[in-house]
N, C-alpha and C. Protein backbone atom coordinates (compact mmCIF):
# COMPACT_ATOMS: atom_id res chain seq x y z
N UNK A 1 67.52 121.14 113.62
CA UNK A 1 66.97 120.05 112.84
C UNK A 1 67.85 118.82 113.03
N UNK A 2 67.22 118.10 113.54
CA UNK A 2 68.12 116.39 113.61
C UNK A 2 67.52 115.67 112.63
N UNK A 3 69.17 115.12 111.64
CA UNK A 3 68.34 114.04 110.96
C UNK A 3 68.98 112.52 110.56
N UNK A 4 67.85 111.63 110.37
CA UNK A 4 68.08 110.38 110.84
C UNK A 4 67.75 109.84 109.47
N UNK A 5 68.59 108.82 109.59
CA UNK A 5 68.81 107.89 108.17
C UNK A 5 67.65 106.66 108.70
N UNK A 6 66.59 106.55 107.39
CA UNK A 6 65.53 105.88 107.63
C UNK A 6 65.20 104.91 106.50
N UNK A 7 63.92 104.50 106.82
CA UNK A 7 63.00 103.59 105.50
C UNK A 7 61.86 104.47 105.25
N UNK A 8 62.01 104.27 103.91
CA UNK A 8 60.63 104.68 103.12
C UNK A 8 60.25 104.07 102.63
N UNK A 9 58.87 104.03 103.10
CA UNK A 9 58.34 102.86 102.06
C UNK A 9 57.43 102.77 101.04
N UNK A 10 57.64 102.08 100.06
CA UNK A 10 56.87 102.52 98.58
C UNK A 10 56.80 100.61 98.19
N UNK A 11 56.18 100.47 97.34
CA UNK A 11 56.55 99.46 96.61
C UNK A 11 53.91 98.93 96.94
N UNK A 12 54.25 98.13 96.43
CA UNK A 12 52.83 97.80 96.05
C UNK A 12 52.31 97.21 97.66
N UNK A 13 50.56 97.09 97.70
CA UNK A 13 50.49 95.95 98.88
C UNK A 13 50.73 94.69 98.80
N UNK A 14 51.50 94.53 99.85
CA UNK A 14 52.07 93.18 100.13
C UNK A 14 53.37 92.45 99.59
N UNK A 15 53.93 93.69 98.83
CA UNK A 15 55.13 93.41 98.11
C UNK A 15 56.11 95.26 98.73
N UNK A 16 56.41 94.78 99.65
CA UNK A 16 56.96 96.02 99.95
C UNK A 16 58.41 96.35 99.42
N UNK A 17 58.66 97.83 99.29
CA UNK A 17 60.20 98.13 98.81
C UNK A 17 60.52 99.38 99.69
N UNK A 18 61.93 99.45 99.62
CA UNK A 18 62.02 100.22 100.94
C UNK A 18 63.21 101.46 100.30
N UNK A 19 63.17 102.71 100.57
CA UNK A 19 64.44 103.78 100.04
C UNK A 19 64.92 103.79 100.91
N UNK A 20 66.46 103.98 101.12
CA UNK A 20 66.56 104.41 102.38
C UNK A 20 67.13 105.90 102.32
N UNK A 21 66.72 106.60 103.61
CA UNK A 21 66.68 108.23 103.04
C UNK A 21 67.48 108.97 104.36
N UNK A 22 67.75 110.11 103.98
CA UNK A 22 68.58 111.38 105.25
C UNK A 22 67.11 112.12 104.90
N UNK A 23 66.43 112.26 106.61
CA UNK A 23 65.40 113.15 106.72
C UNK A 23 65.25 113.65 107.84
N UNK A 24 64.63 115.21 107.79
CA UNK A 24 64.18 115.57 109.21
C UNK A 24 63.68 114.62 110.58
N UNK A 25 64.01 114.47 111.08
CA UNK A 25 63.06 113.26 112.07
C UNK A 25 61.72 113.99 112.29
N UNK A 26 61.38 114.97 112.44
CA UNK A 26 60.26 115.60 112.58
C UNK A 26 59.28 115.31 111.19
N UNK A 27 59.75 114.81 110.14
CA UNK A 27 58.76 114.26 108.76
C UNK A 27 58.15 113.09 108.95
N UNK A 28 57.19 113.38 108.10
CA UNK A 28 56.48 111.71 108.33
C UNK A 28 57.76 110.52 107.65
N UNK A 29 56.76 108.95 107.61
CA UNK A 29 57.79 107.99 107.18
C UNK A 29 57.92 108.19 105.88
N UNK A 30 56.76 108.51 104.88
CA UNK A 30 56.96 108.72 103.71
C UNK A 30 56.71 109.88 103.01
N UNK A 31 57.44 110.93 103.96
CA UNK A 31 57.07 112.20 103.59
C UNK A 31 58.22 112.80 102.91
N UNK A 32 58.14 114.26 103.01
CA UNK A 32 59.58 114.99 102.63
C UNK A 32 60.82 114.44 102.55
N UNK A 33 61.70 114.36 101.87
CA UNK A 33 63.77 113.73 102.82
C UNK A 33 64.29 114.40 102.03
N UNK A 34 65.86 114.80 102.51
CA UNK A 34 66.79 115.74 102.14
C UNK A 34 67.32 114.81 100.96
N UNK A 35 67.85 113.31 101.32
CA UNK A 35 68.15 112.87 100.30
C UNK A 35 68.09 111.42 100.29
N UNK A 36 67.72 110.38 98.70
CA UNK A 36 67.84 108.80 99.07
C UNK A 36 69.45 108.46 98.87
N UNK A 37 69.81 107.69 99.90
CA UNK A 37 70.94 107.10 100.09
C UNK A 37 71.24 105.71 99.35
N UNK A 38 70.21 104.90 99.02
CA UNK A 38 69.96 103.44 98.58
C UNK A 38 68.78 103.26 99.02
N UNK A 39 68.58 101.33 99.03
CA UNK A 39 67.40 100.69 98.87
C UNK A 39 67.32 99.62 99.69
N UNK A 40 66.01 99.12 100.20
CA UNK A 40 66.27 97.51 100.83
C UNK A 40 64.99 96.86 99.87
N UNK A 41 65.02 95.56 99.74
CA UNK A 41 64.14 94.62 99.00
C UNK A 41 64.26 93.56 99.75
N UNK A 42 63.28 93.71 100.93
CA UNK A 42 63.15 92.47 101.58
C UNK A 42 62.23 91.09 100.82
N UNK A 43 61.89 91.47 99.46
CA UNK A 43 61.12 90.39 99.20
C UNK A 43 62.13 89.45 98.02
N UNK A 44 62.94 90.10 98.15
CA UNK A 44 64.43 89.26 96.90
C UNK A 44 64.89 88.25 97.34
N UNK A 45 65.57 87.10 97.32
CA UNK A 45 65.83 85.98 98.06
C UNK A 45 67.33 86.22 97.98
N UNK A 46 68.58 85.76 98.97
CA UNK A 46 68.11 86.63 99.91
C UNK A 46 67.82 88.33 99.67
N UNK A 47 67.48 88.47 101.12
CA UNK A 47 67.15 89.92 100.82
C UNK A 47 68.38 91.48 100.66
N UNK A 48 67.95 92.38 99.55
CA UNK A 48 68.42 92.93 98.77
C UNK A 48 68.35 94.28 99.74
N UNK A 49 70.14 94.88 100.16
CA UNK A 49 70.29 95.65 100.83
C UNK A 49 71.47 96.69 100.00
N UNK A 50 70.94 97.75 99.75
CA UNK A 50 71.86 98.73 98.57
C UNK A 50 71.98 99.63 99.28
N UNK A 51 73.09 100.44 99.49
CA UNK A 51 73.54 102.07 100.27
C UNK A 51 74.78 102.40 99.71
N UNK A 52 74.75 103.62 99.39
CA UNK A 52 75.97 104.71 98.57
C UNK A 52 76.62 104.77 99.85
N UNK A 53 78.27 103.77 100.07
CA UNK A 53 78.98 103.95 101.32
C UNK A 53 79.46 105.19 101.53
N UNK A 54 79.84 105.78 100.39
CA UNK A 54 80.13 107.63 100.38
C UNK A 54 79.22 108.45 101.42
N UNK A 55 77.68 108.18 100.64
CA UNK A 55 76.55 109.39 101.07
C UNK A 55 76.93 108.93 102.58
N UNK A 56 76.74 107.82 103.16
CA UNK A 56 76.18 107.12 104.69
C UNK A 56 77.25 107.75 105.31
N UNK A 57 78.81 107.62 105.06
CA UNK A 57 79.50 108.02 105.74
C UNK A 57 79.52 109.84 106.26
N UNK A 58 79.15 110.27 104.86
CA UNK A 58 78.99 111.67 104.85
C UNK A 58 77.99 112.24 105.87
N UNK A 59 76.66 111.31 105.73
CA UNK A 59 75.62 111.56 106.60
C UNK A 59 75.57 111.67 108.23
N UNK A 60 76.29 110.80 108.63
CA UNK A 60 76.90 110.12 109.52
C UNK A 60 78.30 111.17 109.82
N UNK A 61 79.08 111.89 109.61
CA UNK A 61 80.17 112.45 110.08
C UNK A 61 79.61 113.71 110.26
N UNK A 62 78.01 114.49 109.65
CA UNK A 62 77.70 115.65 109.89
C UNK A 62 76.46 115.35 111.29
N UNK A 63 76.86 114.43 111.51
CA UNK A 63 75.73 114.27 112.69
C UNK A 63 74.27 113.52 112.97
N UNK A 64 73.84 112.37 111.66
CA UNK A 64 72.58 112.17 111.09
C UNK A 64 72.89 110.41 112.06
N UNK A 65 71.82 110.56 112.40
CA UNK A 65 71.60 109.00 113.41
C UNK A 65 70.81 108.07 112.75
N UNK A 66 71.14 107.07 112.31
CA UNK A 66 70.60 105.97 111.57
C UNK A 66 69.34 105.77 112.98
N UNK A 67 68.59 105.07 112.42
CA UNK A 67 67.76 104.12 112.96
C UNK A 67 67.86 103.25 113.27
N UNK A 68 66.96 102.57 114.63
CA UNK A 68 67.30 101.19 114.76
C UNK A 68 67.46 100.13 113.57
N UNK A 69 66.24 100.20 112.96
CA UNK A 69 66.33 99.24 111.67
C UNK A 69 67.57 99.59 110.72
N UNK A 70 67.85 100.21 110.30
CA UNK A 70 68.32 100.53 108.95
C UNK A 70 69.89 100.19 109.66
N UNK A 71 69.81 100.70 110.92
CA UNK A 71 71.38 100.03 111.47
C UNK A 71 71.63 98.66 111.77
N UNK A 72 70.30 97.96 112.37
CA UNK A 72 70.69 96.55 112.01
C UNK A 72 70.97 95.71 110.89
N UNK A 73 69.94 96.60 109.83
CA UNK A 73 70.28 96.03 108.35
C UNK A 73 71.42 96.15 108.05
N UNK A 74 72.27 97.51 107.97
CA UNK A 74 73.26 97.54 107.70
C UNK A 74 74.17 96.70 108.50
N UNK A 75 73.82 95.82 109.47
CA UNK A 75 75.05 95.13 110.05
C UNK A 75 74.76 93.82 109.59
N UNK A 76 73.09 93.73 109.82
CA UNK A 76 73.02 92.30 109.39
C UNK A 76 73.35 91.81 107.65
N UNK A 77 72.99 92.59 106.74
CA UNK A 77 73.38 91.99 105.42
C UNK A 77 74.35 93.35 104.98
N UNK A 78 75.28 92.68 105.18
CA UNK A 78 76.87 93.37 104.55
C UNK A 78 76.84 93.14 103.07
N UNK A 79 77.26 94.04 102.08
CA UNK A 79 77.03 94.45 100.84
C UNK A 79 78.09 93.32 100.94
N UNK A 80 78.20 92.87 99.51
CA UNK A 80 79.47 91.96 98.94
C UNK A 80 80.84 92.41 98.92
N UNK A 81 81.73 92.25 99.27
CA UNK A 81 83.09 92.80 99.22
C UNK A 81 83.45 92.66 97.76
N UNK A 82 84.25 93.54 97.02
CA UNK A 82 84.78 92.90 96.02
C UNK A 82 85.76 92.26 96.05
N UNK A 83 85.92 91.24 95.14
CA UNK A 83 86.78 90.49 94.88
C UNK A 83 88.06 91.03 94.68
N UNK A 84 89.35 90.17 95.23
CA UNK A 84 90.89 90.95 95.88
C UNK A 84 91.47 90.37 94.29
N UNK A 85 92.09 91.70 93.59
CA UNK A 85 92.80 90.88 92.38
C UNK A 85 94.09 90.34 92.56
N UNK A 86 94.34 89.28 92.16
CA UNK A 86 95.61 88.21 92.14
C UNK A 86 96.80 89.03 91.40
């Protein structure tokens, strides 16, 4: 079983929302998944990119291959750093 960190998509027509999930690659897009990792909200200004850095890494060190998308997202909108205390 190979599995790949993806989008699911739910949210209403024309207002889409996205989970992002660890699933069989052999499942549909919005079928079965082992587990949701976070979220994307491309309709938030800008757009709203959430992932548990724990789960991803975990996912990711047992062998699970992101997707094209979900890997560009993750490069293109970088979560906020927190702020360095003085």
């Amino acid at each position: 079983m190979s599995v790949v960190l993806r989008l699911s998509r739910a949210g209403a027509k024309k207002m889409p929302y996205y989970h992002i999930v660890a699933a069989d690659s052999r499942c549909p897009r919005d079928g079965k998944f082992i587990e949701a990792i976070g979220a994307y909200d491309p309709n938030a200004s800008p757009p709203k990119f959430e992932v548990n850095e724990e789960r991803w890494t975990h996912w990711l060190k047992v062998g699970a291959q992101p997707s094209e998308t979900v890997a560009g997202l993750k490069k293109k909108i970088k979560p906020a750093a927190p702020a360095a205390k003085a």
